[in-house]
C-alpha atoms as a PDB file:
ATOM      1  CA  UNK A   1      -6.267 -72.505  60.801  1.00  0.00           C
ATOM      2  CA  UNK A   2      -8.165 -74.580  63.437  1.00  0.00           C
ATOM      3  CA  UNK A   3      -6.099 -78.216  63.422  1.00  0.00           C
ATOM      4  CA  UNK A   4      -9.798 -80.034  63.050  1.00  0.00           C
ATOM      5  CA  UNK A   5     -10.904 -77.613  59.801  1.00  0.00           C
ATOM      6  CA  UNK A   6      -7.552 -78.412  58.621  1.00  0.00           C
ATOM      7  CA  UNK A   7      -8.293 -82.395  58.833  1.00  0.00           C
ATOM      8  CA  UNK A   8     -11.717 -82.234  57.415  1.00  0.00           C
ATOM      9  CA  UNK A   9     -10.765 -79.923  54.742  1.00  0.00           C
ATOM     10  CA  UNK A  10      -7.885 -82.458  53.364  1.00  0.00           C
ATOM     11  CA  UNK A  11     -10.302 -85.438  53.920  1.00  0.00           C
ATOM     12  CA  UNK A  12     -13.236 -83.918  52.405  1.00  0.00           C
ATOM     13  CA  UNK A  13     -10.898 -82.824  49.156  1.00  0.00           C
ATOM     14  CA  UNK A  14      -9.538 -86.325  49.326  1.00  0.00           C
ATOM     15  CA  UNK A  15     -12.632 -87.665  49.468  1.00  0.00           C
ATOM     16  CA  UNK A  16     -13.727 -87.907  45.466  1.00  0.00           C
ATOM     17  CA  UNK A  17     -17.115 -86.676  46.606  1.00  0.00           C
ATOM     18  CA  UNK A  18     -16.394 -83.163  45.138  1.00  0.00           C
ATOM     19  CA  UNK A  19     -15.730 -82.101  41.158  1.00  0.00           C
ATOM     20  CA  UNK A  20     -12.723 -80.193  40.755  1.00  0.00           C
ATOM     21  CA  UNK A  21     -13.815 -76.850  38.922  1.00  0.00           C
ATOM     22  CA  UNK A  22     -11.935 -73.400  38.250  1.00  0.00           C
ATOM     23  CA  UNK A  23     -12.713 -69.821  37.991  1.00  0.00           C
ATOM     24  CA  UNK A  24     -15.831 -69.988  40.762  1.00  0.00           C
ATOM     25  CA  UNK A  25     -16.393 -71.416  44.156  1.00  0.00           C
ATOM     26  CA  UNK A  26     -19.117 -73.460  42.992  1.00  0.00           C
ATOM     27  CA  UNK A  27     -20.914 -73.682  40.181  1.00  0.00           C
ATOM     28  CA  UNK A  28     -23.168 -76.230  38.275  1.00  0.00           C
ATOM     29  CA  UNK A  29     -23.493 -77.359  34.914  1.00  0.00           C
ATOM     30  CA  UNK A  30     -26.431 -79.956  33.622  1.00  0.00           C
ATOM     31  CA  UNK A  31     -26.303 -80.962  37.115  1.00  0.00           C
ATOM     32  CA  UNK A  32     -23.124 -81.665  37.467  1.00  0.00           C
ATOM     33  CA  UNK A  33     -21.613 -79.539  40.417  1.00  0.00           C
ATOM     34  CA  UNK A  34     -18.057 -78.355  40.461  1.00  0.00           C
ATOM     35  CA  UNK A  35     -16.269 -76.704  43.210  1.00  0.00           C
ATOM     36  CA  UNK A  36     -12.683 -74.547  43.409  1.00  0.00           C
ATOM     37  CA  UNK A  37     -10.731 -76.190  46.829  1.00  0.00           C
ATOM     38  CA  UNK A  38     -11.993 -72.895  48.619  1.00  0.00           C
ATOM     39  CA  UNK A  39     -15.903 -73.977  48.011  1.00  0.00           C
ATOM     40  CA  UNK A  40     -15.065 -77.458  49.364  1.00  0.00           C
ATOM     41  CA  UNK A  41     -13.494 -75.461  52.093  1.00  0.00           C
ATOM     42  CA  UNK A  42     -16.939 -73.880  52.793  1.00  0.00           C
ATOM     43  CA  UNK A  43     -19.472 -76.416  51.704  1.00  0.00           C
ATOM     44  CA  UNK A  44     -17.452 -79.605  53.077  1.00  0.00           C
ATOM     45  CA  UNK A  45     -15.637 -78.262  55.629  1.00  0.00           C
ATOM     46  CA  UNK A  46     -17.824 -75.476  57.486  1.00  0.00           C
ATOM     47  CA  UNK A  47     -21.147 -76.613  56.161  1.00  0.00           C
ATOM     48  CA  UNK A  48     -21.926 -73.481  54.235  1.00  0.00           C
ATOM     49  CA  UNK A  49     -24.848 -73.710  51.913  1.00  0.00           C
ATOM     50  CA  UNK A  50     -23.999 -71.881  48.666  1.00  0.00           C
ATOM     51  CA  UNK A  51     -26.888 -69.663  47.561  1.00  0.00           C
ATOM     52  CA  UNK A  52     -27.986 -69.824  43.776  1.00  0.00           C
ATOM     53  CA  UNK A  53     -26.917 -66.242  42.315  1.00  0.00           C
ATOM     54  CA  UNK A  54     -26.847 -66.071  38.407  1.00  0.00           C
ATOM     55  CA  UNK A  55     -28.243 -68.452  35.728  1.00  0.00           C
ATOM     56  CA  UNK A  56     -25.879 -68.035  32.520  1.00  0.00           C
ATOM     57  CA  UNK A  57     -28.480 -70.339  30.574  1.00  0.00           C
ATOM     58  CA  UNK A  58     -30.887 -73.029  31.850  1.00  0.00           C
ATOM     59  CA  UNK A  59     -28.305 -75.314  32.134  1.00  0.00           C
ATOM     60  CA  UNK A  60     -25.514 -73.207  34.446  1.00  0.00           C
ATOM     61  CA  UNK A  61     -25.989 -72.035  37.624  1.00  0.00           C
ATOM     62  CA  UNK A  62     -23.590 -70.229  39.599  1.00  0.00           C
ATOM     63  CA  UNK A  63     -23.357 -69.729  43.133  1.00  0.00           C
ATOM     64  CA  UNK A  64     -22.404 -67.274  45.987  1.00  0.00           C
ATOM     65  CA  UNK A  65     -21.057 -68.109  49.638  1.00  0.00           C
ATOM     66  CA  UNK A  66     -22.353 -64.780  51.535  1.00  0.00           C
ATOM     67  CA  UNK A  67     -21.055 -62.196  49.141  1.00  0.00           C
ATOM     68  CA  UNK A  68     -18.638 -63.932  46.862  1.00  0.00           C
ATOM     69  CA  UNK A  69     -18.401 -65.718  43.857  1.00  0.00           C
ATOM     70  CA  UNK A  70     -14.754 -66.716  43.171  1.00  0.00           C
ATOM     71  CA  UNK A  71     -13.173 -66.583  46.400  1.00  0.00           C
ATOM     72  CA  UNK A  72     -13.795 -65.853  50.398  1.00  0.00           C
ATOM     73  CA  UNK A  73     -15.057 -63.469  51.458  1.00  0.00           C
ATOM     74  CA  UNK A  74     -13.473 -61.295  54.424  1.00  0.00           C
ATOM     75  CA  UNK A  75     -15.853 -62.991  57.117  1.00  0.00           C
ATOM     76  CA  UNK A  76     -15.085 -66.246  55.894  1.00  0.00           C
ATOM     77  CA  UNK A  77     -11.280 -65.578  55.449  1.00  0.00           C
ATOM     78  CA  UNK A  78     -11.180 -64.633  59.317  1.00  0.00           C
ATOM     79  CA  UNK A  79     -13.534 -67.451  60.351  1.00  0.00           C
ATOM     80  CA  UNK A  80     -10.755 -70.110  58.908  1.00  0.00           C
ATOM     81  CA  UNK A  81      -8.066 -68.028  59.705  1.00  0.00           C
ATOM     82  CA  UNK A  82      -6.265 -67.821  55.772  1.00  0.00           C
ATOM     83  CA  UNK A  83      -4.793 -64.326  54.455  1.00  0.00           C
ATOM     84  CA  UNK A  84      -5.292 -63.347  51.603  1.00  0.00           C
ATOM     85  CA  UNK A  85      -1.801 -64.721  50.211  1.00  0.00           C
ATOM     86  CA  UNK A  86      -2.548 -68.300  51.549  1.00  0.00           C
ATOM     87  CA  UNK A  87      -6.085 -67.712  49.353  1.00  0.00           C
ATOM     88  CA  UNK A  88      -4.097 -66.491  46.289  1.00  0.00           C
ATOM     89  CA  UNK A  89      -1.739 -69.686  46.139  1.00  0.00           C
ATOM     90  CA  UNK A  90      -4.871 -71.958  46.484  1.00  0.00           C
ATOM     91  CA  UNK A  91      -6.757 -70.532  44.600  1.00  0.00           C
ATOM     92  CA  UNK A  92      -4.316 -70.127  41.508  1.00  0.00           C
ATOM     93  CA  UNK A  93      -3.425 -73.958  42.300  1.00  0.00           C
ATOM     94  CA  UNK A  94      -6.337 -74.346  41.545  1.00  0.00           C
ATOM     95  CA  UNK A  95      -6.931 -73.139  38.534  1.00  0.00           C
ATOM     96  CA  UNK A  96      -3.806 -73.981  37.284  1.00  0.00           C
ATOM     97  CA  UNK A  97      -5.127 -78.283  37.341  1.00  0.00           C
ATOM     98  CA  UNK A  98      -3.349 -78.545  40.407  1.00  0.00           C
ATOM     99  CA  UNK A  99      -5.341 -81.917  41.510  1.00  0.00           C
ATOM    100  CA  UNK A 100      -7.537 -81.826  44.778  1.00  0.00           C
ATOM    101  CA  UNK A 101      -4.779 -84.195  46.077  1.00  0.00           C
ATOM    102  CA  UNK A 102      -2.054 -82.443  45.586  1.00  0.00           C
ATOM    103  CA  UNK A 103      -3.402 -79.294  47.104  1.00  0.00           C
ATOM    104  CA  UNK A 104      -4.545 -81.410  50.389  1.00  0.00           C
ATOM    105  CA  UNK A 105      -0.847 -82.252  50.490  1.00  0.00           C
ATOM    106  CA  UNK A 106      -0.033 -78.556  50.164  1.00  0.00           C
ATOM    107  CA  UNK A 107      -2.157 -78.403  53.051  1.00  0.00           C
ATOM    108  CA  UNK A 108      -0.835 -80.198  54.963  1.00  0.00           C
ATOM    109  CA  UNK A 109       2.498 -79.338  55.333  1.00  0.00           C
ATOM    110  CA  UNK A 110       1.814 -75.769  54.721  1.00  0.00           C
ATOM    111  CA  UNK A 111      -1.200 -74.722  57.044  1.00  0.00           C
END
């Protein structure tokens, strides 16, 4: 991982500015917008618009970064430079209420 993606990525989930969410990249829910670390990765980090992909109900929207919905896709995961283990341990960090915090401190020491 590029040192400056890896300094934007820990201040941007550091930041407060993104919902902590689970199961999808990035989804939204009576407006309210929630993200997995990964879609802060692509949103906040790389600037990657997410693309709206599937309405459940008028109230939740779900969206897609290129061709994915819960996780990166190849072209991403070679543009930041993460296997797919490093993915898998995020992402289950995740979802397991693992804070945004204390996966920027993974982060850190890890990448």
């Amino acid at each position: 991982m590029k040192p400056e993606h890896k300094i934007k990525w820990i201040a941007d989930l550091r930041s407060g500015e993104y919902q902590q969410g689970k199961g999808l990249l990035c989804s939204m829910y009576n407006n309210i917008k929630k993200y997995c670390c990964l879609g802060v990765l692509l949103e906040g980090t790389l600037n990657i618009k997410p693309i709206p992909t599937a309405m459940n109900d008028l109230n939740h929207i779900i969206f897609r970064y290129d061709d994915s919905c819960h996780s990166l896709s190849n072209k991403f995961q070679q543009a930041i430079q993460l296997d797919f283990h490093d993915i898998s341990i995020l992402t289950n960090m995740n979802d397991q209420d693992i804070t945004f915090n204390q996966i920027a401190d993974y982060i850190e020491v890890n990448f």
